[in-house]
N, C-alpha and C. Protein backbone atom coordinates (compact mmCIF):
# COMPACT_ATOMS: atom_id res chain seq x y z
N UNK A 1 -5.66 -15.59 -6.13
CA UNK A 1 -6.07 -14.78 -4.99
C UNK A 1 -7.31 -15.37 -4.29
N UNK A 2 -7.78 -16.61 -4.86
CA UNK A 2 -9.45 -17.18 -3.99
C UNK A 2 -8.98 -17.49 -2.81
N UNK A 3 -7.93 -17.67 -2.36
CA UNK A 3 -7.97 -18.43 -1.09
C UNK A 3 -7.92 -17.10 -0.07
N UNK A 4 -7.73 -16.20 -0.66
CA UNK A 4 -7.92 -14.66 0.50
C UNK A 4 -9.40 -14.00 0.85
N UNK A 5 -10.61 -14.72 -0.62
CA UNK A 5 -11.70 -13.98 -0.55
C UNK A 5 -12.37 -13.75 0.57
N UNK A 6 -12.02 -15.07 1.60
CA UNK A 6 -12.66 -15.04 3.08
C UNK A 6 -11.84 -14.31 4.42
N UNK A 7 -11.00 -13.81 3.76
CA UNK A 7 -9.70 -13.22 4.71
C UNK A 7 -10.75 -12.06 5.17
N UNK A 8 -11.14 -11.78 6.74
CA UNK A 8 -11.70 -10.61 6.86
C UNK A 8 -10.65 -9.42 7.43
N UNK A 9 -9.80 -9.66 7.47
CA UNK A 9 -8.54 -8.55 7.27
C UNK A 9 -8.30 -7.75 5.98
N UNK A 10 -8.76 -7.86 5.08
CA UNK A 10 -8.53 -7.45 3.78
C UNK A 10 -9.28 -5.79 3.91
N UNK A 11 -8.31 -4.90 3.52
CA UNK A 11 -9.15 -3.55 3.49
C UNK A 11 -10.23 -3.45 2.40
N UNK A 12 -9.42 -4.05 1.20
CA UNK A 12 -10.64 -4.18 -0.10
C UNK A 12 -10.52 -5.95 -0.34
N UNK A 13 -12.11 -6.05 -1.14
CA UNK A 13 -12.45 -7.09 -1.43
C UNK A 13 -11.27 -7.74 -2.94
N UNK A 14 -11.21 -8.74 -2.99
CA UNK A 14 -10.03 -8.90 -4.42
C UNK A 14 -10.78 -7.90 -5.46
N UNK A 15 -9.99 -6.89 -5.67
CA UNK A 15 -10.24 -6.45 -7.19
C UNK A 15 -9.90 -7.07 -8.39
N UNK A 16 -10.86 -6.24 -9.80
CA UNK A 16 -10.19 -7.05 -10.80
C UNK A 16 -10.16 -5.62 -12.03
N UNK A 17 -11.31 -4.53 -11.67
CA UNK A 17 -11.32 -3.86 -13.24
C UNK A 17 -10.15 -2.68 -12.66
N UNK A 18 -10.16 -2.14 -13.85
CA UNK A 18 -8.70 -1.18 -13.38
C UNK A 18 -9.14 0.19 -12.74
N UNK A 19 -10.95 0.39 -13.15
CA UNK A 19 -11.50 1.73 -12.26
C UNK A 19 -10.89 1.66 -10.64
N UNK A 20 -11.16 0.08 -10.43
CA UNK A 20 -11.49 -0.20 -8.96
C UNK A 20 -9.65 -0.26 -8.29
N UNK A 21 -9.03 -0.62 -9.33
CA UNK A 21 -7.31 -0.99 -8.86
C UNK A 21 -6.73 0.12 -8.49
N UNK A 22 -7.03 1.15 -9.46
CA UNK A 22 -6.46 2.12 -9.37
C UNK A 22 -7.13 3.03 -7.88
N UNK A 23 -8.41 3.30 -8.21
CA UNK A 23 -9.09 3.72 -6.99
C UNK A 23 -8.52 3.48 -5.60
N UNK A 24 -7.82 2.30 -5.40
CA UNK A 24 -7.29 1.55 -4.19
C UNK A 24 -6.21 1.99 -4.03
N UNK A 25 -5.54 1.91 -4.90
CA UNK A 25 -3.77 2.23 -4.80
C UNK A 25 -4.03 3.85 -4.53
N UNK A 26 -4.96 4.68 -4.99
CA UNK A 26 -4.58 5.71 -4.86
C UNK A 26 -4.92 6.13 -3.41
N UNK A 27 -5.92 5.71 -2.51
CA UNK A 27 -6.06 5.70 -1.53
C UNK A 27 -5.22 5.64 -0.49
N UNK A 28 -4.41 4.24 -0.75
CA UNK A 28 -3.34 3.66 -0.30
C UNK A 28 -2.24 4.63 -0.09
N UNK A 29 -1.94 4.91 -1.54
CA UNK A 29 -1.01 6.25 -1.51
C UNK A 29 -1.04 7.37 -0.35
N UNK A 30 -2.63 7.70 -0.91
CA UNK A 30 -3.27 9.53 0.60
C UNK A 30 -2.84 9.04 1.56
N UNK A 31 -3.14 7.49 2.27
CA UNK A 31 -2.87 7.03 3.32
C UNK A 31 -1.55 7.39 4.08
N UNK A 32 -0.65 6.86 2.89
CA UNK A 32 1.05 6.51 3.21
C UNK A 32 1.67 8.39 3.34
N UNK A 33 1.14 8.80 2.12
CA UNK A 33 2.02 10.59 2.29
C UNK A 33 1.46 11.80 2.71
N UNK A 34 -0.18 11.12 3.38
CA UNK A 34 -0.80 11.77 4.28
C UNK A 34 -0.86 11.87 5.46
N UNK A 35 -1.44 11.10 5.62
CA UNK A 35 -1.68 10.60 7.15
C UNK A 35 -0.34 9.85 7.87
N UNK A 36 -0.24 9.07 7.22
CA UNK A 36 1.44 8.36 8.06
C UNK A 36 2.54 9.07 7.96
N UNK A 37 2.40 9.96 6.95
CA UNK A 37 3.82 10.98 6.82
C UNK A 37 3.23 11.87 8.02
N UNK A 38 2.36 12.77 8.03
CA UNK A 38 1.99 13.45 9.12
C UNK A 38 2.70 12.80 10.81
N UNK A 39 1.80 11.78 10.55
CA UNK A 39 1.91 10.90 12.15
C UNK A 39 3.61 10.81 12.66
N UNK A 40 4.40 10.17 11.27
CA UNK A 40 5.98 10.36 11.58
C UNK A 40 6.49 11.24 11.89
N UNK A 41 6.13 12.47 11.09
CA UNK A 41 6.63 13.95 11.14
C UNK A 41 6.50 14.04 13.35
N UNK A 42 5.61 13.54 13.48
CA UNK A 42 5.58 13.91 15.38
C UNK A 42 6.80 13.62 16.04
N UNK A 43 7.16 12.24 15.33
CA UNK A 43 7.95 11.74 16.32
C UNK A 43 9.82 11.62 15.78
N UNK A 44 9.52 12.37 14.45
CA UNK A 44 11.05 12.18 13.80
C UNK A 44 11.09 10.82 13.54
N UNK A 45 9.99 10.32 12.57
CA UNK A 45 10.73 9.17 12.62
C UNK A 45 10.91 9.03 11.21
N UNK A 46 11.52 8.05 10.65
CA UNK A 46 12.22 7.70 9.10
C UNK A 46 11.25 6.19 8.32
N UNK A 47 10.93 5.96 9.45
CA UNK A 47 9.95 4.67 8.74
C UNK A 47 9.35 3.88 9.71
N UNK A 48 8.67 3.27 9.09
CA UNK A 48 7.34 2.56 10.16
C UNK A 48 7.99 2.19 11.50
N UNK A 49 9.17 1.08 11.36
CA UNK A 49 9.80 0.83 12.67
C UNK A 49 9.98 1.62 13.21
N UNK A 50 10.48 2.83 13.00
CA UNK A 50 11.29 4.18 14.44
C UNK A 50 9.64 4.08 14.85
N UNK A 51 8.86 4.75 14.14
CA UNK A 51 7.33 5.11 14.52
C UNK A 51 6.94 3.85 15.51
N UNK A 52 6.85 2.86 14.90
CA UNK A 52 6.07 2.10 16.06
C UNK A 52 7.17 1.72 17.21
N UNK A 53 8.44 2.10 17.35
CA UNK A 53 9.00 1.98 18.35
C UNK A 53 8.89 3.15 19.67
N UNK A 54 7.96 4.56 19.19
CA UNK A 54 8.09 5.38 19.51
C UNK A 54 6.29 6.02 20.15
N UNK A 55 5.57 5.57 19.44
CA UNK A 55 4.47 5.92 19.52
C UNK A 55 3.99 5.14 20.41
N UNK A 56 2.41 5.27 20.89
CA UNK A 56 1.70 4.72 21.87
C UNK A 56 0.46 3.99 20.92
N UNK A 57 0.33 4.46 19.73
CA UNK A 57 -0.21 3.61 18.93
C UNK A 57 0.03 3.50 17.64
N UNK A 58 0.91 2.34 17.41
CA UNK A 58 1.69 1.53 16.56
C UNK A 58 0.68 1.42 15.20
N UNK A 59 1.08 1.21 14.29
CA UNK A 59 0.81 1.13 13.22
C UNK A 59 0.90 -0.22 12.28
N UNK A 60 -0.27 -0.73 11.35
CA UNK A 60 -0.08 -2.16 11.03
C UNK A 60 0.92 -1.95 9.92
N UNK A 61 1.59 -3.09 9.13
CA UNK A 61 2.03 -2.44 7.68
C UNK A 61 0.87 -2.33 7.04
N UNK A 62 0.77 -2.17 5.61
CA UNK A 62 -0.45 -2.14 4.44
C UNK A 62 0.47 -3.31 3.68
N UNK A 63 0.09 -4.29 3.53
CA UNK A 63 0.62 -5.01 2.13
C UNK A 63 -0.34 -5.04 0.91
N UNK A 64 -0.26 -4.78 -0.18
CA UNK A 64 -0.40 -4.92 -1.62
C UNK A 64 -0.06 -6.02 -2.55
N UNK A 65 -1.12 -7.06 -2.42
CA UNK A 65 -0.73 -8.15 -3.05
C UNK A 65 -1.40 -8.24 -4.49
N UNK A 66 -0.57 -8.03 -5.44
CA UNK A 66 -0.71 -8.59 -6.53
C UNK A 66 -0.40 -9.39 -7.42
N UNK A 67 -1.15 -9.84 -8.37
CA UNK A 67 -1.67 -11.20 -9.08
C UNK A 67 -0.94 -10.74 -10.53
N UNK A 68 -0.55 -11.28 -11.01
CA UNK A 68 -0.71 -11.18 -12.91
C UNK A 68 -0.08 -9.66 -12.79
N UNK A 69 1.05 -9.56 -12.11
CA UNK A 69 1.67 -8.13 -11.97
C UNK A 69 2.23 -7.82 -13.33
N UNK A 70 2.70 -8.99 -14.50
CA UNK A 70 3.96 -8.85 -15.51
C UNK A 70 2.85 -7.80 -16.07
N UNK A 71 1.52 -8.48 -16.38
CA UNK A 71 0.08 -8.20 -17.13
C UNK A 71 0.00 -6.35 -16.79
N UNK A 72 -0.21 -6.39 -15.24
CA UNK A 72 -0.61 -5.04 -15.21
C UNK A 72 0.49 -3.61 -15.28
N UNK A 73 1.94 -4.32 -15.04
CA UNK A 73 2.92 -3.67 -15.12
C UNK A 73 3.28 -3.19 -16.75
N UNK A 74 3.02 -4.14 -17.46
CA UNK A 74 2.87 -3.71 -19.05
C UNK A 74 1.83 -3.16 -19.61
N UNK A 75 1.02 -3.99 -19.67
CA UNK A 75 -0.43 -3.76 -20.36
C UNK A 75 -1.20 -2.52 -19.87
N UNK A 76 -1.33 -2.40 -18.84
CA UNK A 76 -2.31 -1.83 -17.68
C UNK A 76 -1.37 -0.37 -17.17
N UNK A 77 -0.58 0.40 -17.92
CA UNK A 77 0.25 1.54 -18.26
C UNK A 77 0.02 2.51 -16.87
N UNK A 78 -1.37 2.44 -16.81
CA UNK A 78 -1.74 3.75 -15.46
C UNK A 78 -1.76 2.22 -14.00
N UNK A 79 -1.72 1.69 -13.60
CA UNK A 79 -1.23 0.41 -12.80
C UNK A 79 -0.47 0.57 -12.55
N UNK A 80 -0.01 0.06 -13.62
CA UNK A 80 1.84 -0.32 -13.63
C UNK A 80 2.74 0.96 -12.87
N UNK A 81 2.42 2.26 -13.39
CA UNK A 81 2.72 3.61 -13.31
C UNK A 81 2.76 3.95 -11.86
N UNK A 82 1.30 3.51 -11.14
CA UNK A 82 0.72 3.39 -9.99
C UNK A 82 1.43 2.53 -8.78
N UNK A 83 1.71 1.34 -9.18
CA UNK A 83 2.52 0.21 -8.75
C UNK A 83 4.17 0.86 -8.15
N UNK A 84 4.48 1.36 -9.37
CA UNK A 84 6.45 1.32 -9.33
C UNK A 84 6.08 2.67 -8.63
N UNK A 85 4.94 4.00 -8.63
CA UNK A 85 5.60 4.76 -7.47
C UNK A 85 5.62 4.67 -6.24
N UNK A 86 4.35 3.09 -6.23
CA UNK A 86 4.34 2.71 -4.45
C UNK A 86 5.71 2.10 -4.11
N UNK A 87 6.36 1.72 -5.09
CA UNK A 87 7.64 0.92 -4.81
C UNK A 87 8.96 2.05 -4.68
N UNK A 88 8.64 2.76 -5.49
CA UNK A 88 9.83 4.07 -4.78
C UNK A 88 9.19 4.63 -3.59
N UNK A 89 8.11 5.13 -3.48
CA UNK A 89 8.21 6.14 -1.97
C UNK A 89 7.49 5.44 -0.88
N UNK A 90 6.38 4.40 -1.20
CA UNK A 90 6.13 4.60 0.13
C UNK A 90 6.75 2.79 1.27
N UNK A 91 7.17 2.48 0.77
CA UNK A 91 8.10 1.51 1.51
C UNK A 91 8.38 1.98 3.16
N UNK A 92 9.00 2.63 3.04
CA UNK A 92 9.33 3.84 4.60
C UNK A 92 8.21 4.13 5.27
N UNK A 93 6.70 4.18 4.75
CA UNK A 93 5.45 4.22 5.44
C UNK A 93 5.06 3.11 5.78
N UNK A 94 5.73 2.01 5.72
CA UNK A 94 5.37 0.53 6.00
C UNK A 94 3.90 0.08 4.82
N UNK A 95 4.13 0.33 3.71
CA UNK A 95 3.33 -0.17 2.61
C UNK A 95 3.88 -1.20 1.58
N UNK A 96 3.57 -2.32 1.56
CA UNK A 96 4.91 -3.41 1.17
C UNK A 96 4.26 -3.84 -0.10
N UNK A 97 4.54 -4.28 -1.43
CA UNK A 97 3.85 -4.85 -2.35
C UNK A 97 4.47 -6.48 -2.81
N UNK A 98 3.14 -7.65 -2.51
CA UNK A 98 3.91 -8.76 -3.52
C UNK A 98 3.34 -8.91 -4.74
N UNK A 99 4.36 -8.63 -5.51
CA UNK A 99 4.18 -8.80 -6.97
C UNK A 99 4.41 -10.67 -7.63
């Protein structure tokens, strides 16, 4: 992940302890079944595309890039946990993860 540390697009800085991983994802989450579910709910839409085809202000995706995923998907139990429910629900909010 060093070659992103200078990326000033990055919402968070590279994390590494699991206070801080988790803290993020869960944010991420409020984001996606808060606020973007809200915003869709206006316009009927089903996922990021209808929405930004519809709205007057479009929406970026969120991508979630992670490192040493086998690591946190096993080891790292509340992660991992964290991880696979961004991968069931919020996809449709335009929240994408590379594992």
């Amino acid at each position: 992940m060093a070659p992103f540390r200078s990326c000033d697009r990055l919402r968070y800085p590279i994390l590494s302890s699991e206070p801080e991983i988790l803290a993020a994802l869960k944010e991420v989450h409020s984001e996606a079944v808060g606020k973007r579910a809200e915003l869709f709910a206006k316009y009927d839409a089903e996922n990021l595309q209808e929405y930004n085809q519809q709205a007057d202000d479009p929406l970026p995706p969120i991508v979630v890039a992670v490192d040493e995923a086998a690591a946190l998907l096993n080891v790292h139990k509340d992660i991992g946990g964290a991880l696979r429910q961004h991968a069931w629900e919020l996809r449709k909010f335009g929240v994408y993860q590379i594992l």
